[in-house]
Protein backbone atom coordinates (compact mmCIF):
# COMPACT_ATOMS: atom_id res chain seq x y z
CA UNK A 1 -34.44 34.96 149.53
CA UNK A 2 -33.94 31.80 146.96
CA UNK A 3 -34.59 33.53 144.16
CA UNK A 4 -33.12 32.03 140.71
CA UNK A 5 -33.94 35.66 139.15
CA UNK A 6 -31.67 38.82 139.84
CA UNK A 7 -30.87 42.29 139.05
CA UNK A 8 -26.89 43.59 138.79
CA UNK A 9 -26.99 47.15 138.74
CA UNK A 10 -24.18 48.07 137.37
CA UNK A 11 -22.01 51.72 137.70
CA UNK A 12 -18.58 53.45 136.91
CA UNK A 13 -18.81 53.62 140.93
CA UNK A 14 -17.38 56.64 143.11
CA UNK A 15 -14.54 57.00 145.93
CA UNK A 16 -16.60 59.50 148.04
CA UNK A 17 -18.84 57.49 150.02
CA UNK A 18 -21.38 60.82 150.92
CA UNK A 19 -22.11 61.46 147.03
CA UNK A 20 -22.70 57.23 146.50
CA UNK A 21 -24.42 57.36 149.77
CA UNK A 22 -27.33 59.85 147.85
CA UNK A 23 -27.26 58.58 143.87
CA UNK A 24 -25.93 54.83 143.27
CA UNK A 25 -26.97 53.20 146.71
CA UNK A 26 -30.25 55.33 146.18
CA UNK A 27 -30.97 54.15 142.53
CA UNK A 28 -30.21 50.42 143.94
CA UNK A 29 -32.87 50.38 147.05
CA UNK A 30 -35.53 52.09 144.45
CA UNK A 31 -35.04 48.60 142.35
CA UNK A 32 -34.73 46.49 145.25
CA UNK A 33 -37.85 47.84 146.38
CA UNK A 34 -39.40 47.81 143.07
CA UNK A 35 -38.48 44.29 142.41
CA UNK A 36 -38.99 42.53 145.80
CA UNK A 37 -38.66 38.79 143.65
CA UNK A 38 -35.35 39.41 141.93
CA UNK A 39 -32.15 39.64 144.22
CA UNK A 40 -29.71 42.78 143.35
CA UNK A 41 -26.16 42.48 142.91
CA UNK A 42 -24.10 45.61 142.70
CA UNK A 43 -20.94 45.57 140.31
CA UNK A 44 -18.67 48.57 139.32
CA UNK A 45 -16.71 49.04 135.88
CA UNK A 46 -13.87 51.64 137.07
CA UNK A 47 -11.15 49.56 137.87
CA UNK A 48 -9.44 52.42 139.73
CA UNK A 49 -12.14 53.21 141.87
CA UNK A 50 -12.29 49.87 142.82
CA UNK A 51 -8.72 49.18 143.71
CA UNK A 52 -8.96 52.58 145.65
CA UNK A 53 -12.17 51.80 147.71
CA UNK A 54 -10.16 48.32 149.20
CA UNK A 55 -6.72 50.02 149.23
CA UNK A 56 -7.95 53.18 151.32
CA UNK A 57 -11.08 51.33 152.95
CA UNK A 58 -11.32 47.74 153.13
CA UNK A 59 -14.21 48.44 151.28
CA UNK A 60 -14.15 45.61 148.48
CA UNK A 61 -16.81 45.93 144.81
CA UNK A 62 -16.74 43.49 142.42
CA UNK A 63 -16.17 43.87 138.89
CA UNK A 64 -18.91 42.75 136.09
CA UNK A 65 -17.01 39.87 135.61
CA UNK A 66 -16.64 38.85 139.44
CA UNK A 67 -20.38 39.54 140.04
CA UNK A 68 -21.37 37.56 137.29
CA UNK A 69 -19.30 34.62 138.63
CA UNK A 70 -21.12 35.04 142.04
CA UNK A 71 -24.83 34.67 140.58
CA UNK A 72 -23.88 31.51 139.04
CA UNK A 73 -22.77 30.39 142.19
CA UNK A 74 -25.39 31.51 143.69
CA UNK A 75 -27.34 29.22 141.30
CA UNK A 76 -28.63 32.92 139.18
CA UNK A 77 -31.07 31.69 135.81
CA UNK A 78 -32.86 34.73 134.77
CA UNK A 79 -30.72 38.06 134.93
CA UNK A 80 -31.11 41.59 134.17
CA UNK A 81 -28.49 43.87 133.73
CA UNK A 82 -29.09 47.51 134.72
CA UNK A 83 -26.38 50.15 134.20
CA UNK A 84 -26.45 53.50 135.70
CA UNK A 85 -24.45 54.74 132.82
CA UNK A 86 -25.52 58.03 131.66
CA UNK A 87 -24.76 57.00 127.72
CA UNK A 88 -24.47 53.55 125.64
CA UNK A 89 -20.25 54.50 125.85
CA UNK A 90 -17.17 52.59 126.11
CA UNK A 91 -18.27 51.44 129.58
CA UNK A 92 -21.29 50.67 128.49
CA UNK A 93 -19.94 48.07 125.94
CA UNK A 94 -17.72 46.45 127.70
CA UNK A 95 -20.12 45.69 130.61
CA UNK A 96 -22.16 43.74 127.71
CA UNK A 97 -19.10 42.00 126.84
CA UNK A 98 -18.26 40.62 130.62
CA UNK A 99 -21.62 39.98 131.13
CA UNK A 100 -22.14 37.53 128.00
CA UNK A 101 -19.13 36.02 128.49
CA UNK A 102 -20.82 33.87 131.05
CA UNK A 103 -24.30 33.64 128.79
CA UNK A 104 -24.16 30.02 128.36
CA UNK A 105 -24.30 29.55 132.23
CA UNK A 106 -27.74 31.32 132.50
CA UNK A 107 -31.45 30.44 130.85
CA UNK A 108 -31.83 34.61 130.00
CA UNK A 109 -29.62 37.93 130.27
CA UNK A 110 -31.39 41.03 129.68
CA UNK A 111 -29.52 44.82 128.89
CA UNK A 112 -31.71 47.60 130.35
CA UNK A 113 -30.79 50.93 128.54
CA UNK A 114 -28.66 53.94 130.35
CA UNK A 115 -29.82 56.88 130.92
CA UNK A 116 -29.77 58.38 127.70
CA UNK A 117 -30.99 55.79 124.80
CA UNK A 118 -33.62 57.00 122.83
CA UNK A 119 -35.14 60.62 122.63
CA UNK A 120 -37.87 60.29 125.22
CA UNK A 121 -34.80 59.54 127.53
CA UNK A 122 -33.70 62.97 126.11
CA UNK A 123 -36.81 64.89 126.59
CA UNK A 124 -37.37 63.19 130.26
CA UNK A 125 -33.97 63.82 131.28
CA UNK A 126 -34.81 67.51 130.50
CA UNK A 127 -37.68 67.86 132.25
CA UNK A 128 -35.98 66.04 135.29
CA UNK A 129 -33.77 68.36 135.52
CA UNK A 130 -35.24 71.46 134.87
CA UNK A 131 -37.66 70.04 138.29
CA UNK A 132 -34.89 70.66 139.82
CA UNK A 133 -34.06 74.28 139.03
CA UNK A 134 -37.94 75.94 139.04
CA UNK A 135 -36.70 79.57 139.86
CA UNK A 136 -33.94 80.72 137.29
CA UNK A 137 -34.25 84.25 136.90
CA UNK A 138 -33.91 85.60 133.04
CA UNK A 139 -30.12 87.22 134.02
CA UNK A 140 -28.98 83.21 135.21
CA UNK A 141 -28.02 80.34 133.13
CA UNK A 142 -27.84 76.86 133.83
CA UNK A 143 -24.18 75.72 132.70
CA UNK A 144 -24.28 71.31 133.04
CA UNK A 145 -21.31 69.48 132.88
CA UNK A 146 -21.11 66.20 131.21
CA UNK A 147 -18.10 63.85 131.15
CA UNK A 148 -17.55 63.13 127.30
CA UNK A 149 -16.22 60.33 125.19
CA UNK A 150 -13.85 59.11 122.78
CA UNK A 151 -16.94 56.87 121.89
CA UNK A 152 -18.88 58.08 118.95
CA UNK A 153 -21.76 58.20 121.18
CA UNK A 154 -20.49 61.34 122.59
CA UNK A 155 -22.55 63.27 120.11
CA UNK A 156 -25.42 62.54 122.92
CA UNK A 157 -24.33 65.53 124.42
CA UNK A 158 -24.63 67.99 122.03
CA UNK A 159 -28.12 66.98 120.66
CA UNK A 160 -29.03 66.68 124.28
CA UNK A 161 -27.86 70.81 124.40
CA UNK A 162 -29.47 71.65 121.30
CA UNK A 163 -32.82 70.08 122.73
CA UNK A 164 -32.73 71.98 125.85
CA UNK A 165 -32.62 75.25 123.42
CA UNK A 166 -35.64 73.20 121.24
CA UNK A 167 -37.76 72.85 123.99
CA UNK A 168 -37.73 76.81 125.07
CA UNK A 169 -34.80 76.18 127.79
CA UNK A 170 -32.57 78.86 126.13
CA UNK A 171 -30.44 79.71 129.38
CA UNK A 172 -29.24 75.89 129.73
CA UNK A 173 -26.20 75.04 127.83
CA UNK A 174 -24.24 71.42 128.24
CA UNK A 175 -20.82 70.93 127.83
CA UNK A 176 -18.41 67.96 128.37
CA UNK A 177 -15.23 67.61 130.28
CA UNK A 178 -12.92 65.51 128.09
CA UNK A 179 -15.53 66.16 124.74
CA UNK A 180 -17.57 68.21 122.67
CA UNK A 181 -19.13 70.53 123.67
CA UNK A 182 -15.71 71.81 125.10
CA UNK A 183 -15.41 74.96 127.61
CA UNK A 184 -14.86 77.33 124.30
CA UNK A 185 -18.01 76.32 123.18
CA UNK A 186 -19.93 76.97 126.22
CA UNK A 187 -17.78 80.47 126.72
CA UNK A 188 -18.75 81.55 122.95
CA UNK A 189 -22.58 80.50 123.65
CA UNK A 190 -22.87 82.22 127.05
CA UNK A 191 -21.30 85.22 125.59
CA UNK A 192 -23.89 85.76 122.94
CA UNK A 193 -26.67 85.73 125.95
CA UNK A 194 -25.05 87.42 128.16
CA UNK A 195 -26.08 86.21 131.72
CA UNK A 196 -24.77 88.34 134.98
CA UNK A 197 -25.03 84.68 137.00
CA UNK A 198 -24.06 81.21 135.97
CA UNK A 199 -25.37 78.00 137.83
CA UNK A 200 -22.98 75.19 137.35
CA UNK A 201 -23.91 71.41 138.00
CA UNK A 202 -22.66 68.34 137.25
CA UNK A 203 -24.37 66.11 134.60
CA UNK A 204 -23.23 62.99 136.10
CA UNK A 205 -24.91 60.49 138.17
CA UNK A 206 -22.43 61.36 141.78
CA UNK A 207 -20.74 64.43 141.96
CA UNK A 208 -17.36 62.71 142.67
CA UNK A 209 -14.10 64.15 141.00
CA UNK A 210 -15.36 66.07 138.28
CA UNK A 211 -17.69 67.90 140.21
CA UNK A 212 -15.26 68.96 143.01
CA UNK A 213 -11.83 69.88 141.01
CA UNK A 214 -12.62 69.78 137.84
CA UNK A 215 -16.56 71.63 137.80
CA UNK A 216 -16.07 73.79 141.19
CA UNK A 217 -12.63 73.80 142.15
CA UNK A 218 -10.26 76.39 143.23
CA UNK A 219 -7.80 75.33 140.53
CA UNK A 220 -6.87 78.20 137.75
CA UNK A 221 -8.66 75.36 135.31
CA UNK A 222 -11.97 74.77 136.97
CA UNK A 223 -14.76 75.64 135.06
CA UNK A 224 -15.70 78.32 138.20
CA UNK A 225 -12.11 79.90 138.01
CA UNK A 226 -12.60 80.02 134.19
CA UNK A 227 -16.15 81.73 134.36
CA UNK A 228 -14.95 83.79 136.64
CA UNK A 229 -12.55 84.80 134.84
CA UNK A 230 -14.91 85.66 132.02
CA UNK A 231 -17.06 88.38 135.08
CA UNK A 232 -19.66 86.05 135.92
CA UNK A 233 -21.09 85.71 139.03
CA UNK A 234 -20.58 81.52 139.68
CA UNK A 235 -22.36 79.21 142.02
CA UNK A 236 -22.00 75.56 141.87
CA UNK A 237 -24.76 73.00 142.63
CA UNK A 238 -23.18 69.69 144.34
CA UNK A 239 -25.84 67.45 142.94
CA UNK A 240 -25.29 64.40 140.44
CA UNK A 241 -28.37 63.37 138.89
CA UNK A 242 -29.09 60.40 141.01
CA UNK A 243 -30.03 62.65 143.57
CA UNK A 244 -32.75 63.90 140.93
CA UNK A 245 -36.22 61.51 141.44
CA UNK A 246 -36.76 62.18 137.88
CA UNK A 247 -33.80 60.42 137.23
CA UNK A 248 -33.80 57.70 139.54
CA UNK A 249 -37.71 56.90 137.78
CA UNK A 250 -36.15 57.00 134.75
CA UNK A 251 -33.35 53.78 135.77
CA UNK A 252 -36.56 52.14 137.13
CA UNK A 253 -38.90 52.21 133.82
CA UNK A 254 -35.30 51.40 132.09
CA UNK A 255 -35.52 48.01 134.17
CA UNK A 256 -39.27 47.24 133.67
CA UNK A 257 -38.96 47.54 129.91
CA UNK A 258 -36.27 45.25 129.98
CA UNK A 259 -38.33 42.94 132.13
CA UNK A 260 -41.79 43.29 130.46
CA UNK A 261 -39.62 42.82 126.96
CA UNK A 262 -37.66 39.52 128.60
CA UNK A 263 -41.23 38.42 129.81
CA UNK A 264 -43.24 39.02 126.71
CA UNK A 265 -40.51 37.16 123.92
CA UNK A 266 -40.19 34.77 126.52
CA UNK A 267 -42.62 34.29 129.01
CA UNK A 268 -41.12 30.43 130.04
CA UNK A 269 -37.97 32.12 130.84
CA UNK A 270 -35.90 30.39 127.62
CA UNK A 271 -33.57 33.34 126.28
CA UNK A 272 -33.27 35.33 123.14
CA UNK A 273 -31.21 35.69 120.74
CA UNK A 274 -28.53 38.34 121.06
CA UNK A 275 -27.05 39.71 118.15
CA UNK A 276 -23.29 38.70 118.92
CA UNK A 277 -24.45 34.99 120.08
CA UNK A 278 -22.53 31.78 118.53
CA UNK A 279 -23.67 29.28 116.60
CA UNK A 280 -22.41 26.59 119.50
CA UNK A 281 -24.41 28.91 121.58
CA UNK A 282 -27.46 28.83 119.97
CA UNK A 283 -27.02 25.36 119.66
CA UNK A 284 -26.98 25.24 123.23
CA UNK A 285 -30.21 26.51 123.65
CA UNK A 286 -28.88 29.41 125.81
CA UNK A 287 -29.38 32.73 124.17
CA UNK A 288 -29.88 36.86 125.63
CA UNK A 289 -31.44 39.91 124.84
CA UNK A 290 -30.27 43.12 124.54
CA UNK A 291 -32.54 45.83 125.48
């Protein structure tokens, strides 16, 4: 293909090749086959994972920065950049920041959203979801769990559970790993409805780590050993949201927004002016959205 136009999807990324197999390389061939003009680059931001992947595999992803160096060489004008990210988080931000490092080297840049941006993301997200779980029986509850965040935008998570509750979904509660809404708050909430079954699932794109020690594990600290604990009945879903169409349809209106909005500002292809562009920059005539 010589293409000047491309799309770098861009994700935290995941050591167990099964679970990337379903969400990440899935969300990826849905825009590749969605955008048959634009070439698609693949970049990870979790350092770890990435050292990992060659140390254990041979199996070699490049960083933001490292992808962005091989569009230019591969002579790249026109790029979007499409996280999976579930939230506009600390990842989130300093993909943005590799990414326009290099801005001056291409005519446009363009930031689709993650997952969760604005509160039609919310509501959709719910309903895609809540697809996937048609049956629940009025003694179950739907327990999801989220990673959490330092980052103030963390407070995603529990808007997103008070929504749920808002849009009649009374059994669903979401709580965060590392965050707020922490395990006592799901334990107090669950109490006060009572359910004889819980139905844990991750809300994460893979169910990688989190999912398998931290979500279902056999460890005293798992969130199934801790329910448990409490006299529920516990079974765990092994399903990150990538797997969920609703989801992966969501990623791909995130990227046509971000194109339509590139196209319509600037339909010649010149860029736009990003909020954290230089003077010398705009000087240079070479300027980004973000979207």
């Amino acid at each position: 293909m010589d293409s000047k136009k491309a799309i770098l999807v861009v994700s935290f990324g995941t050591s167990f090749h099964r679970t990337r197999e379903k969400t990440i390389d899935r969300i990826e061939k849905d825009i590749e086959e969605a955008y048959p003009d634009y070439r698609i680059y693949r970049a990870w931001t979790s350092k770890m994972i990435i050292a990992k992947l060659l140390r254990r595999d041979g199996i070699r992803v490049m960083t933001v920065s490292e992808a962005v160096e091989q569009m230019i060489e591969d002579g790249i004008r026109e790029l979007i950049v499409q996280p999976t990210h579930v939230i506009n988080g600390v990842e989130n931000d300093l993909m943005k920041e590799d990414a326009l490092r290099r801005r001056d080297a291409f005519d446009s840049i363009a930031f689709g959203d993650p997952l969760l941006t604005s509160q039609e993301d919310n509501e959709a997200v719910i309903h895609a979801v809540m697809e996937e779980f048609p049956d629940m029986k009025k003694d179950e509850a739907l327990v999801l769990m989220g990673h959490g965040t330092t980052h103030y935008a963390n407070s995603i998570y529990a808007a997103l559970d008070y929504t749920f509750k808002d849009l009649g979904y009374t059994n669903v509660f979401l709580g965060t790993v590392e965050a707020y809404p922490s395990m006592e708050s799901l334990k107090k909430q669950i109490r006060a409805l009572n359910p004889r079954r819980l139905i844990l699932a991750p809300f994460m794109v893979v169910a990688g780590d989190h999912a398998i020690h931290d979500m279902s594990g056999e460890d005293e600290d798992s969130w199934r050993s801790q329910f448990e604990k409490e006299g529920y009945e516990v079974v765990c879903k092994m399903k990150g949201l990538g797997e969920y169409p609703g989801v992966r349809k969501m990623y791909l209106e995130h990227v046509q927004a971000a194109e339509e909005r590139l196209q319509e500002v600037c339909p010649s292809g010149e860029g736009l002016l990003h909020d954290t562009d230089t003077a010398a920059g705009q000087a240079a005539g070479h300027r980004s959205v973000s979207l």
